[in-house]
C-alpha atoms as a PDB file:
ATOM      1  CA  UNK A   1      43.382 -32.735  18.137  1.00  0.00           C
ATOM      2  CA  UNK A   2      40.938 -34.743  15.585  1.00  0.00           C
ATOM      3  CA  UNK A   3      42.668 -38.471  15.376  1.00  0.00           C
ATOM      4  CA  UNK A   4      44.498 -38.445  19.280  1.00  0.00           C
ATOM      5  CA  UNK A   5      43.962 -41.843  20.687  1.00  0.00           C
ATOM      6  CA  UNK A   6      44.543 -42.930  24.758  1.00  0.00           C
ATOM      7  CA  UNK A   7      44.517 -46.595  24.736  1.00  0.00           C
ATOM      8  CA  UNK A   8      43.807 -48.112  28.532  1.00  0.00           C
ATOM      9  CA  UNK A   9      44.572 -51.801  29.039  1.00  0.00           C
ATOM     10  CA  UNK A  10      42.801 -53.090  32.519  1.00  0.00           C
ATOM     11  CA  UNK A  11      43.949 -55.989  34.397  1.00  0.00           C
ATOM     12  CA  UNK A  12      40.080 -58.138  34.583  1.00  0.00           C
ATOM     13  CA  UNK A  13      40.748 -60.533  36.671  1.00  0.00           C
ATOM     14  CA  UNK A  14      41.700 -63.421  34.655  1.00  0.00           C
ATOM     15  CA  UNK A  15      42.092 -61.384  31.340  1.00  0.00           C
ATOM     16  CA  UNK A  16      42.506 -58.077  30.315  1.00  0.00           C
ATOM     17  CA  UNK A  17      40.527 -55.635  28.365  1.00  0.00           C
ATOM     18  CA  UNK A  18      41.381 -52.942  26.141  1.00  0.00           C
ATOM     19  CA  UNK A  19      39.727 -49.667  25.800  1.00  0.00           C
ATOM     20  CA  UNK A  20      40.048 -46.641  23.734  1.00  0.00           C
ATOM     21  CA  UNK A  21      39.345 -43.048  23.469  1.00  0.00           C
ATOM     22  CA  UNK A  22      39.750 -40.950  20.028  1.00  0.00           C
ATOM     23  CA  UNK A  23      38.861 -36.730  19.979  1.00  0.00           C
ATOM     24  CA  UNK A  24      36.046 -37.598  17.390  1.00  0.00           C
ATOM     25  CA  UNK A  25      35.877 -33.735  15.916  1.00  0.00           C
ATOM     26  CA  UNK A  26      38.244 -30.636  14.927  1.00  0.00           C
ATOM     27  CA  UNK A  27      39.767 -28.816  17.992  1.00  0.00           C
ATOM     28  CA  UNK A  28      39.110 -31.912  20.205  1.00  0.00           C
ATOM     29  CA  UNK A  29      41.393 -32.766  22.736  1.00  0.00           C
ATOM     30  CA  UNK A  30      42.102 -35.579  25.301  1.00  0.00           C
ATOM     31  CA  UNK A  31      43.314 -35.338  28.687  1.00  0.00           C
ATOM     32  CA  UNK A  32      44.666 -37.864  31.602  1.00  0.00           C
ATOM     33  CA  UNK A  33      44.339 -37.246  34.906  1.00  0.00           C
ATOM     34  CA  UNK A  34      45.251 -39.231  37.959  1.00  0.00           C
ATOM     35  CA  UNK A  35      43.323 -38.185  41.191  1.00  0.00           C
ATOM     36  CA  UNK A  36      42.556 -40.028  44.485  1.00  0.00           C
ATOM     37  CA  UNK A  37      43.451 -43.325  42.620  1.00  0.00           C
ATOM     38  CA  UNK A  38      41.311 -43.347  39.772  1.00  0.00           C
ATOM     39  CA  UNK A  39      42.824 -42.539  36.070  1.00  0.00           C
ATOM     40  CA  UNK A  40      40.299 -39.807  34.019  1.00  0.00           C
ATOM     41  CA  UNK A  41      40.356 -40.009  30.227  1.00  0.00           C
ATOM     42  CA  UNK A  42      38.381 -36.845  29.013  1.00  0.00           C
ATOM     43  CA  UNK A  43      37.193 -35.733  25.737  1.00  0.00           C
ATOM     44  CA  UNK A  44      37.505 -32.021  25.512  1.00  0.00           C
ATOM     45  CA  UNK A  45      36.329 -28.837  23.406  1.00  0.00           C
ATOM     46  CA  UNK A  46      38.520 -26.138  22.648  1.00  0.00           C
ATOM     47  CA  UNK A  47      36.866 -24.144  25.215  1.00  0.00           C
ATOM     48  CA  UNK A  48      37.667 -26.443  27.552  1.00  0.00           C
ATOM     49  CA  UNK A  49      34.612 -28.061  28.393  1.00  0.00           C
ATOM     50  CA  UNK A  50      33.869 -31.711  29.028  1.00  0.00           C
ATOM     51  CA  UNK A  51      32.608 -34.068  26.418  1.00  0.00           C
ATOM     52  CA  UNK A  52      32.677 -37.605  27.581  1.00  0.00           C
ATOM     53  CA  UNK A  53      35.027 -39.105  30.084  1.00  0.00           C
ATOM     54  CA  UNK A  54      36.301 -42.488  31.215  1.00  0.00           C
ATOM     55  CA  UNK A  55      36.833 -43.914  34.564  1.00  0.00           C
ATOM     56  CA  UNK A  56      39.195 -46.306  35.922  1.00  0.00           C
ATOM     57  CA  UNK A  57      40.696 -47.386  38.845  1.00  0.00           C
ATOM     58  CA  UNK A  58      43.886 -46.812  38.715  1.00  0.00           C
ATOM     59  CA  UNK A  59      44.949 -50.174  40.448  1.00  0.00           C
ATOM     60  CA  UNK A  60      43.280 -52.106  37.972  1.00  0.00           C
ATOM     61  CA  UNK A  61      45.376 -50.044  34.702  1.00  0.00           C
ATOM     62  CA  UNK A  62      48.053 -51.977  33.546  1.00  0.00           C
ATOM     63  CA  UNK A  63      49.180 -49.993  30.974  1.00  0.00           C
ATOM     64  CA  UNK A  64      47.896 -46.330  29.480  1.00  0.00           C
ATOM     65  CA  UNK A  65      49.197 -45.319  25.975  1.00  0.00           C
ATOM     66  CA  UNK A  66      48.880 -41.360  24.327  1.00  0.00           C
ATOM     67  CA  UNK A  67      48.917 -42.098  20.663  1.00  0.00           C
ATOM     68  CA  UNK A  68      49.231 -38.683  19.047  1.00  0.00           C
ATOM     69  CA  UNK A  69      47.724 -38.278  15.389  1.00  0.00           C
ATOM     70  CA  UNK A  70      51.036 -37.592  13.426  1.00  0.00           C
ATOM     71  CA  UNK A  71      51.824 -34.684  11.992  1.00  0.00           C
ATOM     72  CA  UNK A  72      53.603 -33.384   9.436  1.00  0.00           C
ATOM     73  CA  UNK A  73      56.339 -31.088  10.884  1.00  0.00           C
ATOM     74  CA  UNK A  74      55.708 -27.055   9.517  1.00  0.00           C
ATOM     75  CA  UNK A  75      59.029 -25.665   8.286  1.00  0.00           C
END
């Protein structure tokens, strides 16, 4: 949803960098994905298609955080 945030911190050698990823619009989503060794970060529609994604290898990621927007709970 609008406001979700994946934070990726990547081991650089002799620092680290940070990087993040916020769904920019209304019914945008993020999703992580692991496969063959490489961690996906993808931006997507409602209709499930691809907006932007980030690549990186997954040997390099020290640390990946899902920072859902919070919401307030419906009673």
């Amino acid at each position: 949803m609008k406001g979700d945030r994946v934070e990726i911190v990547v081991d650089a050698g002799d620092s680290t960098k940070t990087y993040e990823m916020t769904a920019t619009r209304a019914g945008r989503r993020l999703d992580v994905a692991v496969r063959r060794g490489v961690v996906e970060v993808s931006e997507l529609t409602r209709t499930g298609t691809v907006v932007r994604t980030a690549r990186f290898m997954a040997s390099r990621v020290l640390a990946l955080v899902e920072q859902p927007l919070d919401r307030p709970e419906a009673d």
